[in-house]
PDB file of N, CA and C in Angstrom:
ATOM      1  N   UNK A   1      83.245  -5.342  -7.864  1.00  0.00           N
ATOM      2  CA  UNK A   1      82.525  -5.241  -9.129  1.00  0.00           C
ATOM      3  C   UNK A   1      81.059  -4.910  -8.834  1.00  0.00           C
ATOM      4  N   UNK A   2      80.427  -4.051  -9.785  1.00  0.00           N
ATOM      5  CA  UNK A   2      79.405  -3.450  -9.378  1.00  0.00           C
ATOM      6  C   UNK A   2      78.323  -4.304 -10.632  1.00  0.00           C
ATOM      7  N   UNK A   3      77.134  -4.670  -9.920  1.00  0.00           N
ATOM      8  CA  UNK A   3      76.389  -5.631 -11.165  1.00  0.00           C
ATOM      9  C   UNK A   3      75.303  -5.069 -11.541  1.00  0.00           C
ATOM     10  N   UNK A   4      75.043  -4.485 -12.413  1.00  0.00           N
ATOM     11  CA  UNK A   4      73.481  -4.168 -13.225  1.00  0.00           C
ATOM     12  C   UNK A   4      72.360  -5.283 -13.908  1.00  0.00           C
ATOM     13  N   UNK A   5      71.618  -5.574 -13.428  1.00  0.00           N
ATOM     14  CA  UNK A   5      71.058  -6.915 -14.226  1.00  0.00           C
ATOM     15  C   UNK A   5      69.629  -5.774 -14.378  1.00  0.00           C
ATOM     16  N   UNK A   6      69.234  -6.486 -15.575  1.00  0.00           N
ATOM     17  CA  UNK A   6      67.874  -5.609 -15.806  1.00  0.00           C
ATOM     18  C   UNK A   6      67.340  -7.357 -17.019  1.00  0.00           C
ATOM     19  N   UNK A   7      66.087  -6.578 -17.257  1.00  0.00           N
ATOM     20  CA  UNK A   7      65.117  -7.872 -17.903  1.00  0.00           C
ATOM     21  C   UNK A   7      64.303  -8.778 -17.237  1.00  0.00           C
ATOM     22  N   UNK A   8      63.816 -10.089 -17.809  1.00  0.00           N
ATOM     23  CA  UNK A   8      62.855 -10.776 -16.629  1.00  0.00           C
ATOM     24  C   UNK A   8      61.309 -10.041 -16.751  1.00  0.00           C
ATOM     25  N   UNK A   9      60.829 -10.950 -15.992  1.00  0.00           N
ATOM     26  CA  UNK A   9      58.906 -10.668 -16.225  1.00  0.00           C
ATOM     27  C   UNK A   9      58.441 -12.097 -16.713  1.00  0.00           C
ATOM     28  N   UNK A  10      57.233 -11.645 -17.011  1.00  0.00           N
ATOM     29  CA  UNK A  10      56.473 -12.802 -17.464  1.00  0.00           C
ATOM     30  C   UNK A  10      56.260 -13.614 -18.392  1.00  0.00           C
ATOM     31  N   UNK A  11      56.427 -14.051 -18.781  1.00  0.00           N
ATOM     32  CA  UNK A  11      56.140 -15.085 -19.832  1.00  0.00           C
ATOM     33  C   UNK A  11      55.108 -16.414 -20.129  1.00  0.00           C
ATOM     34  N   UNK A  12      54.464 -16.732 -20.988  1.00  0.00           N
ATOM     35  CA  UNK A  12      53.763 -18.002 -21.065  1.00  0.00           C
ATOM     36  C   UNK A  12      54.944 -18.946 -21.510  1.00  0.00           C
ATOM     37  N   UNK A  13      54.455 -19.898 -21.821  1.00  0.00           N
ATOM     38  CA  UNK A  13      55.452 -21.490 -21.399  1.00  0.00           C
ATOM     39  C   UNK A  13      56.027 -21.217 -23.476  1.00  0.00           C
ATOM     40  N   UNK A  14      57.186 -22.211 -23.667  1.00  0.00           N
ATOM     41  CA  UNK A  14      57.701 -21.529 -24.672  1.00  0.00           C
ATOM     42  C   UNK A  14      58.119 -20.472 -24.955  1.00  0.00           C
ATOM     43  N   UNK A  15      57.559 -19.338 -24.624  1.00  0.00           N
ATOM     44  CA  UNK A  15      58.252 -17.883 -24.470  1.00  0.00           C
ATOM     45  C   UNK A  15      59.429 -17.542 -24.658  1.00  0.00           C
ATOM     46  N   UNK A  16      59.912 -16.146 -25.160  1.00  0.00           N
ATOM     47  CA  UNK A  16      61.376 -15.963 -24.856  1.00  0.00           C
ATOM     48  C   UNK A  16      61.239 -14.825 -23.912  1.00  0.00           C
ATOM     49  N   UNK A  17      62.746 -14.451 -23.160  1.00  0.00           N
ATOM     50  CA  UNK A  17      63.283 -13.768 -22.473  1.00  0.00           C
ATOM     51  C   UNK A  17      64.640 -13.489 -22.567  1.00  0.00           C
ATOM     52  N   UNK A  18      65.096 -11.873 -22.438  1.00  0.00           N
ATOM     53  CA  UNK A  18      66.446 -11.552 -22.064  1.00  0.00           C
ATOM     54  C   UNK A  18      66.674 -11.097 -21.412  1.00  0.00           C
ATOM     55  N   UNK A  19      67.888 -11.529 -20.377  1.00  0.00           N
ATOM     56  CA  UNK A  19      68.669 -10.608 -19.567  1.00  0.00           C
ATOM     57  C   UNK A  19      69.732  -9.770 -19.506  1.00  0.00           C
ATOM     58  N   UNK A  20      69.930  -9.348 -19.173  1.00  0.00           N
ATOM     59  CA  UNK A  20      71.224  -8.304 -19.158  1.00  0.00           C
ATOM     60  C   UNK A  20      72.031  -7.800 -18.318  1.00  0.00           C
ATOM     61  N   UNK A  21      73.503  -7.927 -18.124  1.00  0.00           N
ATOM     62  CA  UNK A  21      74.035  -7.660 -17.065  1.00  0.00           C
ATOM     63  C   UNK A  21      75.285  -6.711 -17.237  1.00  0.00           C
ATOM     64  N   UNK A  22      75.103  -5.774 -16.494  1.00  0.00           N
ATOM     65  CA  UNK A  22      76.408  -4.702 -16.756  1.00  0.00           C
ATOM     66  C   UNK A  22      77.635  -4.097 -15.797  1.00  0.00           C
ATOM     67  N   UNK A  23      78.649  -4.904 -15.748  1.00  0.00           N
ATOM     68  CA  UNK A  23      79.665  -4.905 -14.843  1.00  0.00           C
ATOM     69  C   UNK A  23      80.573  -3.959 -14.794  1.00  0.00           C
ATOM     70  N   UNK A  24      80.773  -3.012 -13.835  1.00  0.00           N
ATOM     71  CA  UNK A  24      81.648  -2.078 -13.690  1.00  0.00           C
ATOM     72  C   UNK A  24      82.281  -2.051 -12.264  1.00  0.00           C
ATOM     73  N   UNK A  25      83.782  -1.637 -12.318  1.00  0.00           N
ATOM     74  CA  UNK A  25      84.408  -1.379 -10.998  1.00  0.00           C
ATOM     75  C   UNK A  25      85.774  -2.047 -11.122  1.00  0.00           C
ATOM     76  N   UNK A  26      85.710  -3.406 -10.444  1.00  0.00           N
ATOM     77  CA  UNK A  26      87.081  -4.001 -10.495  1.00  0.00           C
ATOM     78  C   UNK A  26      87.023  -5.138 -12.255  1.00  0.00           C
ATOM     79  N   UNK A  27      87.921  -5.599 -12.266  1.00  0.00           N
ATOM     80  CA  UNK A  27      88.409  -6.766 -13.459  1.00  0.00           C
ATOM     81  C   UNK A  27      87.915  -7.738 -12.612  1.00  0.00           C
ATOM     82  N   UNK A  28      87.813  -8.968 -13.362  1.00  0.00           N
ATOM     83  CA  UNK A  28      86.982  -9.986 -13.360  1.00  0.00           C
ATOM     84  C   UNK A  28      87.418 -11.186 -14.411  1.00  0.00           C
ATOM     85  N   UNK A  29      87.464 -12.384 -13.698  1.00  0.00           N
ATOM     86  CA  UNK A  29      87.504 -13.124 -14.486  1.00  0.00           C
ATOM     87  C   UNK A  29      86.340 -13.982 -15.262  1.00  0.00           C
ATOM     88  N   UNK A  30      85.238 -13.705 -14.714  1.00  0.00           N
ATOM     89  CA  UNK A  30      84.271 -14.637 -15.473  1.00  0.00           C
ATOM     90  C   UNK A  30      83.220 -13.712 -14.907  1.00  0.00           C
ATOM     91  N   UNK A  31      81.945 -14.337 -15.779  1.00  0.00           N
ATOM     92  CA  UNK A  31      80.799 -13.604 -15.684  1.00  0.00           C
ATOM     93  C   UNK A  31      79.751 -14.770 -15.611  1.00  0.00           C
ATOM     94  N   UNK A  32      78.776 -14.433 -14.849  1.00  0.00           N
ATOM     95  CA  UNK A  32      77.639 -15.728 -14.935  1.00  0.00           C
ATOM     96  C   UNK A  32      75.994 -15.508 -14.167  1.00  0.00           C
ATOM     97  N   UNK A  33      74.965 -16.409 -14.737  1.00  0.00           N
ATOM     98  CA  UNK A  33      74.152 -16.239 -14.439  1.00  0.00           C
ATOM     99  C   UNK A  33      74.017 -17.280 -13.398  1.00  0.00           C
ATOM    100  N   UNK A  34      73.095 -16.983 -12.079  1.00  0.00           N
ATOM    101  CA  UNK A  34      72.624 -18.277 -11.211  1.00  0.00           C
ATOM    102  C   UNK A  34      71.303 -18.019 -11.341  1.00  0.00           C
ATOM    103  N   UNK A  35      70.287 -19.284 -10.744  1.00  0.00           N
ATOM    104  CA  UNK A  35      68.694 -18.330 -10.484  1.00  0.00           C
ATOM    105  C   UNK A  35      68.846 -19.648  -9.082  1.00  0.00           C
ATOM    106  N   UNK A  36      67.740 -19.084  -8.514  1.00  0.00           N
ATOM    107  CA  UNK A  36      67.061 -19.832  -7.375  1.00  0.00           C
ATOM    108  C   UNK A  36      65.563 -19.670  -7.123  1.00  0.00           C
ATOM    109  N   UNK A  37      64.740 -20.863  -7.225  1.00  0.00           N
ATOM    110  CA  UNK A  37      63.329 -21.030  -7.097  1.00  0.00           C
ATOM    111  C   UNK A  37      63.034 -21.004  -5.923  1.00  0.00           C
ATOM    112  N   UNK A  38      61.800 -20.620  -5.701  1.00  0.00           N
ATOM    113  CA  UNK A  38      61.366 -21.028  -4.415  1.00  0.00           C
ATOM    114  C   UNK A  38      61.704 -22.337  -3.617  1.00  0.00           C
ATOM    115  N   UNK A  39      61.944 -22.181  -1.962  1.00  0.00           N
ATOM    116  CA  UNK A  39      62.016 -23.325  -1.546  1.00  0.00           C
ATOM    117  C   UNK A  39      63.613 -24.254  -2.295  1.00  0.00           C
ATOM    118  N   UNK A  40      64.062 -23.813  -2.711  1.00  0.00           N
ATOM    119  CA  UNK A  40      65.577 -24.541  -3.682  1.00  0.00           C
ATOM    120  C   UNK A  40      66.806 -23.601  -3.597  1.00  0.00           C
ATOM    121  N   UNK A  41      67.630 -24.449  -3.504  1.00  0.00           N
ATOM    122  CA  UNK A  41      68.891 -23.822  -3.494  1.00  0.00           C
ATOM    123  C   UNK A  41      69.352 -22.961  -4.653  1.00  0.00           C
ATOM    124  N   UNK A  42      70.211 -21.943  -4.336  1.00  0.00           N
ATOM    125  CA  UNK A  42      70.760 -21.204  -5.896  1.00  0.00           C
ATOM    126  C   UNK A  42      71.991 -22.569  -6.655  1.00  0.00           C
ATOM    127  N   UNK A  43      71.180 -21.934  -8.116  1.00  0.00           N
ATOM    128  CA  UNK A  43      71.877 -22.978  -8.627  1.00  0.00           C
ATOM    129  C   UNK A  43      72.725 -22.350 -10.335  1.00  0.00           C
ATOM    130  N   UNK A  44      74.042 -22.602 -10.795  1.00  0.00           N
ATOM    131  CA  UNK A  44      74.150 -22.191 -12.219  1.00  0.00           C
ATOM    132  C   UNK A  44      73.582 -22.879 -13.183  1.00  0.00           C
ATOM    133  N   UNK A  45      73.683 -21.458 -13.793  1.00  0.00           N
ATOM    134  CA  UNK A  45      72.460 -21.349 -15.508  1.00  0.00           C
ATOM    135  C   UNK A  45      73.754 -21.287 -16.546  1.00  0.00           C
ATOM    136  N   UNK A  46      74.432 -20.596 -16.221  1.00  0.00           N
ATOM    137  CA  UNK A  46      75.179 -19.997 -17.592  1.00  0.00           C
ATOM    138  C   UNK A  46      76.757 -18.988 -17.254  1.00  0.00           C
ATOM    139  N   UNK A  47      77.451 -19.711 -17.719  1.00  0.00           N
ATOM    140  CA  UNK A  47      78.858 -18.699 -17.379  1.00  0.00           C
ATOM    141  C   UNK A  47      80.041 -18.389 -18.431  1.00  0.00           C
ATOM    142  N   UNK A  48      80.456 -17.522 -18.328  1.00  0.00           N
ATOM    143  CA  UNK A  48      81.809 -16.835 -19.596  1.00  0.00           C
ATOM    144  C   UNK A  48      82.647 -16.783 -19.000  1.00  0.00           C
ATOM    145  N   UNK A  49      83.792 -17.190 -19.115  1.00  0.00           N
ATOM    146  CA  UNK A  49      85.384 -16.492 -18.780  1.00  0.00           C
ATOM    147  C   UNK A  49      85.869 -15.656 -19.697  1.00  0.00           C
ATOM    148  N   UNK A  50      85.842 -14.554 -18.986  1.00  0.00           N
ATOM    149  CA  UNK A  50      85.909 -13.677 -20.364  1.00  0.00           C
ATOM    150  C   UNK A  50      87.247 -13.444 -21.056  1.00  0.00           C
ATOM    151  N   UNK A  51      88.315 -13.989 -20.700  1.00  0.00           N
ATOM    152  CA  UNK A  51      89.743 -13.778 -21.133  1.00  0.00           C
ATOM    153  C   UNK A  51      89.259 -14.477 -22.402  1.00  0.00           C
ATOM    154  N   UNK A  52      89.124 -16.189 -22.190  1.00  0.00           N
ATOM    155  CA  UNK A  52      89.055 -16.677 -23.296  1.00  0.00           C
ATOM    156  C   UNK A  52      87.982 -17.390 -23.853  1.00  0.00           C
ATOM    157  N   UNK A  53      86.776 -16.395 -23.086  1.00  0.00           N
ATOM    158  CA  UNK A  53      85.181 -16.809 -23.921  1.00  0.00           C
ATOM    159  C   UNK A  53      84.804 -17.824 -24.067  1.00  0.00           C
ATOM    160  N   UNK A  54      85.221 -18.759 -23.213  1.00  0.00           N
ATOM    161  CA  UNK A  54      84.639 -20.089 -22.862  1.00  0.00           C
ATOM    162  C   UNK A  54      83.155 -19.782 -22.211  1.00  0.00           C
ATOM    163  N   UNK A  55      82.267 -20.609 -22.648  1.00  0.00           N
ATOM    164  CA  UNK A  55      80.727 -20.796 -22.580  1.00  0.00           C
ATOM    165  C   UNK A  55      80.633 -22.149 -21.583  1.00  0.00           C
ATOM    166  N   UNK A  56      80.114 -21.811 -20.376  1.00  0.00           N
ATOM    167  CA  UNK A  56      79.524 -23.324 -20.189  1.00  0.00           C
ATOM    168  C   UNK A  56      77.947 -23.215 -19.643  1.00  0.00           C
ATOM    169  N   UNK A  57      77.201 -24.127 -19.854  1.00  0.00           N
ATOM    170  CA  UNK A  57      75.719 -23.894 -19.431  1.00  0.00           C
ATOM    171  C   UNK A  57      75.191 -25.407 -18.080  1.00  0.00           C
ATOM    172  N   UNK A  58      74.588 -25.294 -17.688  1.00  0.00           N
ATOM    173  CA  UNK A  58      73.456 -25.941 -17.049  1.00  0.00           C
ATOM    174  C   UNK A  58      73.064 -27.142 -17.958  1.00  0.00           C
ATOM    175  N   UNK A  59      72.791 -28.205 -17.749  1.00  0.00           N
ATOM    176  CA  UNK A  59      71.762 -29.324 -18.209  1.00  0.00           C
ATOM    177  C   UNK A  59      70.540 -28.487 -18.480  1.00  0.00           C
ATOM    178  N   UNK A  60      70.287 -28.273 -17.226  1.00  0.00           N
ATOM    179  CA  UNK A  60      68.955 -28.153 -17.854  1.00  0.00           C
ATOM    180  C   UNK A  60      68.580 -26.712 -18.433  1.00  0.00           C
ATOM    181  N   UNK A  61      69.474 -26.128 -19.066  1.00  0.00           N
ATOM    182  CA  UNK A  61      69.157 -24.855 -19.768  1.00  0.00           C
ATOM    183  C   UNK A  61      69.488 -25.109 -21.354  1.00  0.00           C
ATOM    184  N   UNK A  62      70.671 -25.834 -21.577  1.00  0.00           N
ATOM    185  CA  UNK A  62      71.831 -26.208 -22.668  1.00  0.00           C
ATOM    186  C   UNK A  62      70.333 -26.329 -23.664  1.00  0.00           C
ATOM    187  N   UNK A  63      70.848 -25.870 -25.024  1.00  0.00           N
ATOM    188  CA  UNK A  63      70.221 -25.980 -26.203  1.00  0.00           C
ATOM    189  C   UNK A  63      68.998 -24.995 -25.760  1.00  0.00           C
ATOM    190  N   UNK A  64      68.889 -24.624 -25.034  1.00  0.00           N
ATOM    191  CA  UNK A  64      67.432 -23.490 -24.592  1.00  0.00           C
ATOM    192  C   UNK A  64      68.318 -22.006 -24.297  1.00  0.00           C
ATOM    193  N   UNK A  65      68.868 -21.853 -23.616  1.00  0.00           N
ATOM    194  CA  UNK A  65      69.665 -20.573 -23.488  1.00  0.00           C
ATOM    195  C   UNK A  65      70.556 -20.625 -24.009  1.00  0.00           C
ATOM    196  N   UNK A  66      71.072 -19.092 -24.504  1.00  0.00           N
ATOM    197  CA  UNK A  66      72.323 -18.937 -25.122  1.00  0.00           C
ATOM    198  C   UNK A  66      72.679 -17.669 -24.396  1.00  0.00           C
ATOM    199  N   UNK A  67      73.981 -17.325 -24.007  1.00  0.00           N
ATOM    200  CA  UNK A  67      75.169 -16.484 -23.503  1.00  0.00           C
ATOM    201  C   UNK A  67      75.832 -15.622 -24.152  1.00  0.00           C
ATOM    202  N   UNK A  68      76.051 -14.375 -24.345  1.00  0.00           N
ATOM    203  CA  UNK A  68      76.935 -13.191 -24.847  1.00  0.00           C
ATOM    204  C   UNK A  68      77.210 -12.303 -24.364  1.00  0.00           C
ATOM    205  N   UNK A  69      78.078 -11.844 -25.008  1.00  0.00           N
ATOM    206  CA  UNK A  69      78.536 -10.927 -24.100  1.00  0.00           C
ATOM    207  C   UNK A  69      79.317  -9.655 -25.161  1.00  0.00           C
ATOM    208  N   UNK A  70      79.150  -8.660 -24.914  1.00  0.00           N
ATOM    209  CA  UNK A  70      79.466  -7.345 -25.377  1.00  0.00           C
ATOM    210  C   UNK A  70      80.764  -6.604 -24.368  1.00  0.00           C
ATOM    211  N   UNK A  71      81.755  -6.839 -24.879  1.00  0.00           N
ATOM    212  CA  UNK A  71      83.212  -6.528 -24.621  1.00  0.00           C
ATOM    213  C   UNK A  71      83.124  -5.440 -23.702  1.00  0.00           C
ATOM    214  N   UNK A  72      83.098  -4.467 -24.754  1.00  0.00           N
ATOM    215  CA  UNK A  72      83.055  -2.974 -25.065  1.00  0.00           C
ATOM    216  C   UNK A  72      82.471  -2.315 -23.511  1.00  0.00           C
ATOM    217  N   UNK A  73      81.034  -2.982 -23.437  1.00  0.00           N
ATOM    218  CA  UNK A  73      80.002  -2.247 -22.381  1.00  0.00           C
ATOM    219  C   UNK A  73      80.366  -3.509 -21.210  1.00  0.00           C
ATOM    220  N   UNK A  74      81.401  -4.413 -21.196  1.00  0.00           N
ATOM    221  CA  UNK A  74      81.299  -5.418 -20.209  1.00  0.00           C
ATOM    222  C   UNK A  74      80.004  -5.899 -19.523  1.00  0.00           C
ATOM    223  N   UNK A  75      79.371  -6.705 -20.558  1.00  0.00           N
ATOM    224  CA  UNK A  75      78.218  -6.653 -20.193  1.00  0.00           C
ATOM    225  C   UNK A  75      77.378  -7.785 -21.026  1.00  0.00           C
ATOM    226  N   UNK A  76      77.198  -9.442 -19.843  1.00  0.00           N
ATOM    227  CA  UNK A  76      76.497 -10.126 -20.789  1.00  0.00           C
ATOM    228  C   UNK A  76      74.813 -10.165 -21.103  1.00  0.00           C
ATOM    229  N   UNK A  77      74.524 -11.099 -21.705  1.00  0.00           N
ATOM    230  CA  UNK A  77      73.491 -10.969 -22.066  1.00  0.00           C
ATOM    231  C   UNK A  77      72.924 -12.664 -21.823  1.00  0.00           C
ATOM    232  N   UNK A  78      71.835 -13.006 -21.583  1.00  0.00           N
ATOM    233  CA  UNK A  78      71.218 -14.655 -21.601  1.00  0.00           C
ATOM    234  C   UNK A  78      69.871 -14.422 -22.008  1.00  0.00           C
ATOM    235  N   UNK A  79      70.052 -15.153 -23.400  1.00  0.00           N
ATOM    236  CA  UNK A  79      68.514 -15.271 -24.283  1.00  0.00           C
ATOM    237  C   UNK A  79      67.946 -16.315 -23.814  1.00  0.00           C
ATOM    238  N   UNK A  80      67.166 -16.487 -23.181  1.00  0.00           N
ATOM    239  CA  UNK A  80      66.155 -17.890 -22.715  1.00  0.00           C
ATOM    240  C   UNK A  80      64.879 -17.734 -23.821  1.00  0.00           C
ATOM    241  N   UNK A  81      65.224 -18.935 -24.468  1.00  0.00           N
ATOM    242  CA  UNK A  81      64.008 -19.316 -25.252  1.00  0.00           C
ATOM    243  C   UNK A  81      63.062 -20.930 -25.249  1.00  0.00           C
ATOM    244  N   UNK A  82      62.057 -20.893 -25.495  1.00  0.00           N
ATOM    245  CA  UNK A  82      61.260 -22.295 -24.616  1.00  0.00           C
ATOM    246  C   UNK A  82      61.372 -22.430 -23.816  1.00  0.00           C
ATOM    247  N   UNK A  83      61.179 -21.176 -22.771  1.00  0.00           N
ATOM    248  CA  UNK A  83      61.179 -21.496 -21.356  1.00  0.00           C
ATOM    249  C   UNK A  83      60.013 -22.283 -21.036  1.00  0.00           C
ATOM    250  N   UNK A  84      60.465 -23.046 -20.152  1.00  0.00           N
ATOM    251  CA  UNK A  84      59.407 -24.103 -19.018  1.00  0.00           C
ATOM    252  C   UNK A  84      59.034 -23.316 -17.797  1.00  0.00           C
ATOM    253  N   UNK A  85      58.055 -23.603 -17.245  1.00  0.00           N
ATOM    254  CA  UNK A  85      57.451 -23.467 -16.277  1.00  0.00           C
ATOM    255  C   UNK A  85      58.785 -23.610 -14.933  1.00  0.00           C
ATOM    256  N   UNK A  86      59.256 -24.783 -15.283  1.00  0.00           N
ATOM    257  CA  UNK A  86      60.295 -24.845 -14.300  1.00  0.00           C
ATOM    258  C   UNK A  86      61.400 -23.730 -14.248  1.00  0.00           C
ATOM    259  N   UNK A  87      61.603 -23.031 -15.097  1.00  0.00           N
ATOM    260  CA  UNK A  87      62.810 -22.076 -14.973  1.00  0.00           C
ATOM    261  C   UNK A  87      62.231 -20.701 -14.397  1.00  0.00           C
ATOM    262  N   UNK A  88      61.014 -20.936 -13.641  1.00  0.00           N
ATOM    263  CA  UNK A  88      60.402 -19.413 -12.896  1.00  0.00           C
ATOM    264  C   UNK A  88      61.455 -19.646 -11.730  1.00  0.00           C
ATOM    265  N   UNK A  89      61.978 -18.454 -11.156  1.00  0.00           N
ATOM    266  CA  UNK A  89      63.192 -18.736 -10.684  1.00  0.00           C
ATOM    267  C   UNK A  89      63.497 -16.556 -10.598  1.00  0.00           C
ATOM    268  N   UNK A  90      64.150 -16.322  -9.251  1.00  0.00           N
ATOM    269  CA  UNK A  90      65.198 -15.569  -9.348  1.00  0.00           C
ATOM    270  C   UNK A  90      66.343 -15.093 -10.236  1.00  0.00           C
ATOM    271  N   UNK A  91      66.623 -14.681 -11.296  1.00  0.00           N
ATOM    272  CA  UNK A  91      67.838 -15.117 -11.831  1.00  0.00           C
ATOM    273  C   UNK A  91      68.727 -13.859 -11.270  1.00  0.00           C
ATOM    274  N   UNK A  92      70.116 -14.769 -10.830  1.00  0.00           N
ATOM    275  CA  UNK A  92      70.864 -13.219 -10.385  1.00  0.00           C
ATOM    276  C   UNK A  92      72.593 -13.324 -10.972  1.00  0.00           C
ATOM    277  N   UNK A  93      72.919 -12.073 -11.603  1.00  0.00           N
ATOM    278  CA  UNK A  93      74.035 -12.208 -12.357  1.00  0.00           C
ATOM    279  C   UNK A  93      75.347 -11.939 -11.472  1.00  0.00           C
ATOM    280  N   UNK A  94      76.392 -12.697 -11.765  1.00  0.00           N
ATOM    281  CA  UNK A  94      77.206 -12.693 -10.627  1.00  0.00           C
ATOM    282  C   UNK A  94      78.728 -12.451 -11.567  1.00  0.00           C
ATOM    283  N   UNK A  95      79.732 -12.499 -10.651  1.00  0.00           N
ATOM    284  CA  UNK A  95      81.052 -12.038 -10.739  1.00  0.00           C
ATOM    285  C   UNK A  95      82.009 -12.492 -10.660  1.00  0.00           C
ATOM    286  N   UNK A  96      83.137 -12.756 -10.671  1.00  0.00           N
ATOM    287  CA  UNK A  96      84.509 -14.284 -10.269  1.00  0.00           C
ATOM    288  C   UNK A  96      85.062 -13.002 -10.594  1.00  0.00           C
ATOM    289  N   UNK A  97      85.439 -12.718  -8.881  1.00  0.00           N
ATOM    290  CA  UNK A  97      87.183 -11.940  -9.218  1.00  0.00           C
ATOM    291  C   UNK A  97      88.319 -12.463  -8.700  1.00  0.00           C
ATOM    292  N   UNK A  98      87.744 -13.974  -8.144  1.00  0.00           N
ATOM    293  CA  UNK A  98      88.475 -14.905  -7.067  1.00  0.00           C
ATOM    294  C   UNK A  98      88.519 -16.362  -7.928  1.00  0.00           C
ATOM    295  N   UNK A  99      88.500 -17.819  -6.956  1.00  0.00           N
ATOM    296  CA  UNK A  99      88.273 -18.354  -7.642  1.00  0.00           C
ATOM    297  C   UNK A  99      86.847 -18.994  -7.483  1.00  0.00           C
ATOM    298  N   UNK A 100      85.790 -17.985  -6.891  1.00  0.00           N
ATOM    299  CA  UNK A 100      84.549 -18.394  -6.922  1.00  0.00           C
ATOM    300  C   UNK A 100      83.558 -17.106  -7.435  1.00  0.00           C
ATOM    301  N   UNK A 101      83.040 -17.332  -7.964  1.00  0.00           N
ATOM    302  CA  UNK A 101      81.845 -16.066  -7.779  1.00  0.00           C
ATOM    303  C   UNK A 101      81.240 -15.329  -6.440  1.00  0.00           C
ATOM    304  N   UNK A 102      82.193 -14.382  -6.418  1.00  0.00           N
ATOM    305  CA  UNK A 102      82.041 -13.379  -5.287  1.00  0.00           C
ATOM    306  C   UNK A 102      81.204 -12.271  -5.489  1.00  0.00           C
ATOM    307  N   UNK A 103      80.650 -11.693  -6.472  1.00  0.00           N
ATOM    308  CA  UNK A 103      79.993 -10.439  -6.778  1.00  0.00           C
ATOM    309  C   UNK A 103      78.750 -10.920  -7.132  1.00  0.00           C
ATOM    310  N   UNK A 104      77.586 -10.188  -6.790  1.00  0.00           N
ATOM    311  CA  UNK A 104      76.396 -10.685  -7.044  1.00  0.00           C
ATOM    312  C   UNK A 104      75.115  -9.279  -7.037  1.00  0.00           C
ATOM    313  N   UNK A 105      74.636  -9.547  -8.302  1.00  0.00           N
ATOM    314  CA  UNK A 105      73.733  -8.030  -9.103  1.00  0.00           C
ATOM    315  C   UNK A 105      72.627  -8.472  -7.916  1.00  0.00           C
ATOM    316  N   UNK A 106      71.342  -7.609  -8.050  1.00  0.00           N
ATOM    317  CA  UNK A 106      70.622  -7.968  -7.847  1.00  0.00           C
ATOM    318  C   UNK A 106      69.703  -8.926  -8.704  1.00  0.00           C
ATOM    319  N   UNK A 107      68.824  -9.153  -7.969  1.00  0.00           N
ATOM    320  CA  UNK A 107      67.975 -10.516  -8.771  1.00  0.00           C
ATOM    321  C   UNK A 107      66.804  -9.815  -9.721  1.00  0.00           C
ATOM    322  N   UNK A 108      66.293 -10.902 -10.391  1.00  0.00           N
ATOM    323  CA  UNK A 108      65.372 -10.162 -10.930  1.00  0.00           C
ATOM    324  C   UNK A 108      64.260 -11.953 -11.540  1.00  0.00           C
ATOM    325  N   UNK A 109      62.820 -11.116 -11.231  1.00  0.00           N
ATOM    326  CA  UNK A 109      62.149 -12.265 -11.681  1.00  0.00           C
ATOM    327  C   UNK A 109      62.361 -12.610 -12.579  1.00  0.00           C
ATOM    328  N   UNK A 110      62.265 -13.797 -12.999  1.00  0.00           N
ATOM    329  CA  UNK A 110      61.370 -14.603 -13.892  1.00  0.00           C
ATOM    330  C   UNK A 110      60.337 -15.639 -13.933  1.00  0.00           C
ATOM    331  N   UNK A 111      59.142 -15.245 -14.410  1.00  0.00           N
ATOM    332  CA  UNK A 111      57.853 -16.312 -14.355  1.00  0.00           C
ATOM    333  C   UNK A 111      57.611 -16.832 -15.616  1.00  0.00           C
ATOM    334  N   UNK A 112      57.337 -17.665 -15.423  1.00  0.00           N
ATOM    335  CA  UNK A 112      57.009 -18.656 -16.982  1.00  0.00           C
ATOM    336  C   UNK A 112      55.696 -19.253 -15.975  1.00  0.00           C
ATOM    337  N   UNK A 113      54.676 -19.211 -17.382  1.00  0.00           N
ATOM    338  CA  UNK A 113      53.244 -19.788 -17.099  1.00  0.00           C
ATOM    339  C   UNK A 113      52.691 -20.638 -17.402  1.00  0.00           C
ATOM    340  N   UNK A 114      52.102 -21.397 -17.235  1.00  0.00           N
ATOM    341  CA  UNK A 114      51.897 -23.025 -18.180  1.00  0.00           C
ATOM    342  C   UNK A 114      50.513 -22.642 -18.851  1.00  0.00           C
TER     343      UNK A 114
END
């Protein structure tokens, strides 16, 4: 699976942001966002199974981000809104054609500013 992620940049604290991710090549069972901060391990934000559009999120994103996804263009989307300072972070969109997330877009910033 081939991953397109585009979006990300800067933001002041509260802010919104979207990402976007556009999957082409093999089938897939799920779709998802990870990020990783400096100095910290990669960690999940946000994921779809796309058969049956199950949503699950992060603690610490839940009620702040929301997840979609556009069938058609296979291709989700993660609205981050009230971002914190803490969610400056890598975010990189990934793939499950197994039973782990094996495919992985490139990354793309995100800064949030206090």
């Amino acid at each position: 699976v081939q991953l397109q992620a585009s979006g990300g940049g800067l933001v002041q604290a509260g802010g919104s942001l979207r990402l976007s991710c556009a999957a082409s090549g093999r089938t897939f069972s799920s779709m998802g966002w990870f990020r990783q901060a400096p100095g910290k391990e990669r960690e999940f934000v946000a994921g779809i199974s796309w058969s049956e559009g199950y949503i699950s999120y992060s603690n610490s994103v839940k009620g702040r981000f929301t997840l979609s996804r556009d069938n058609a263009k296979n291709t989700v989307y993660l609205q981050m809104n009230s971002l914190k300072p803490e969610d400056t972070a890598v975010y990189y969109c990934a793939a499950q054609t197994t039973s782990l997330y094996d495919c992985w877009g490139q990354g793309t910033q995100v800064t949030v500013s206090s």
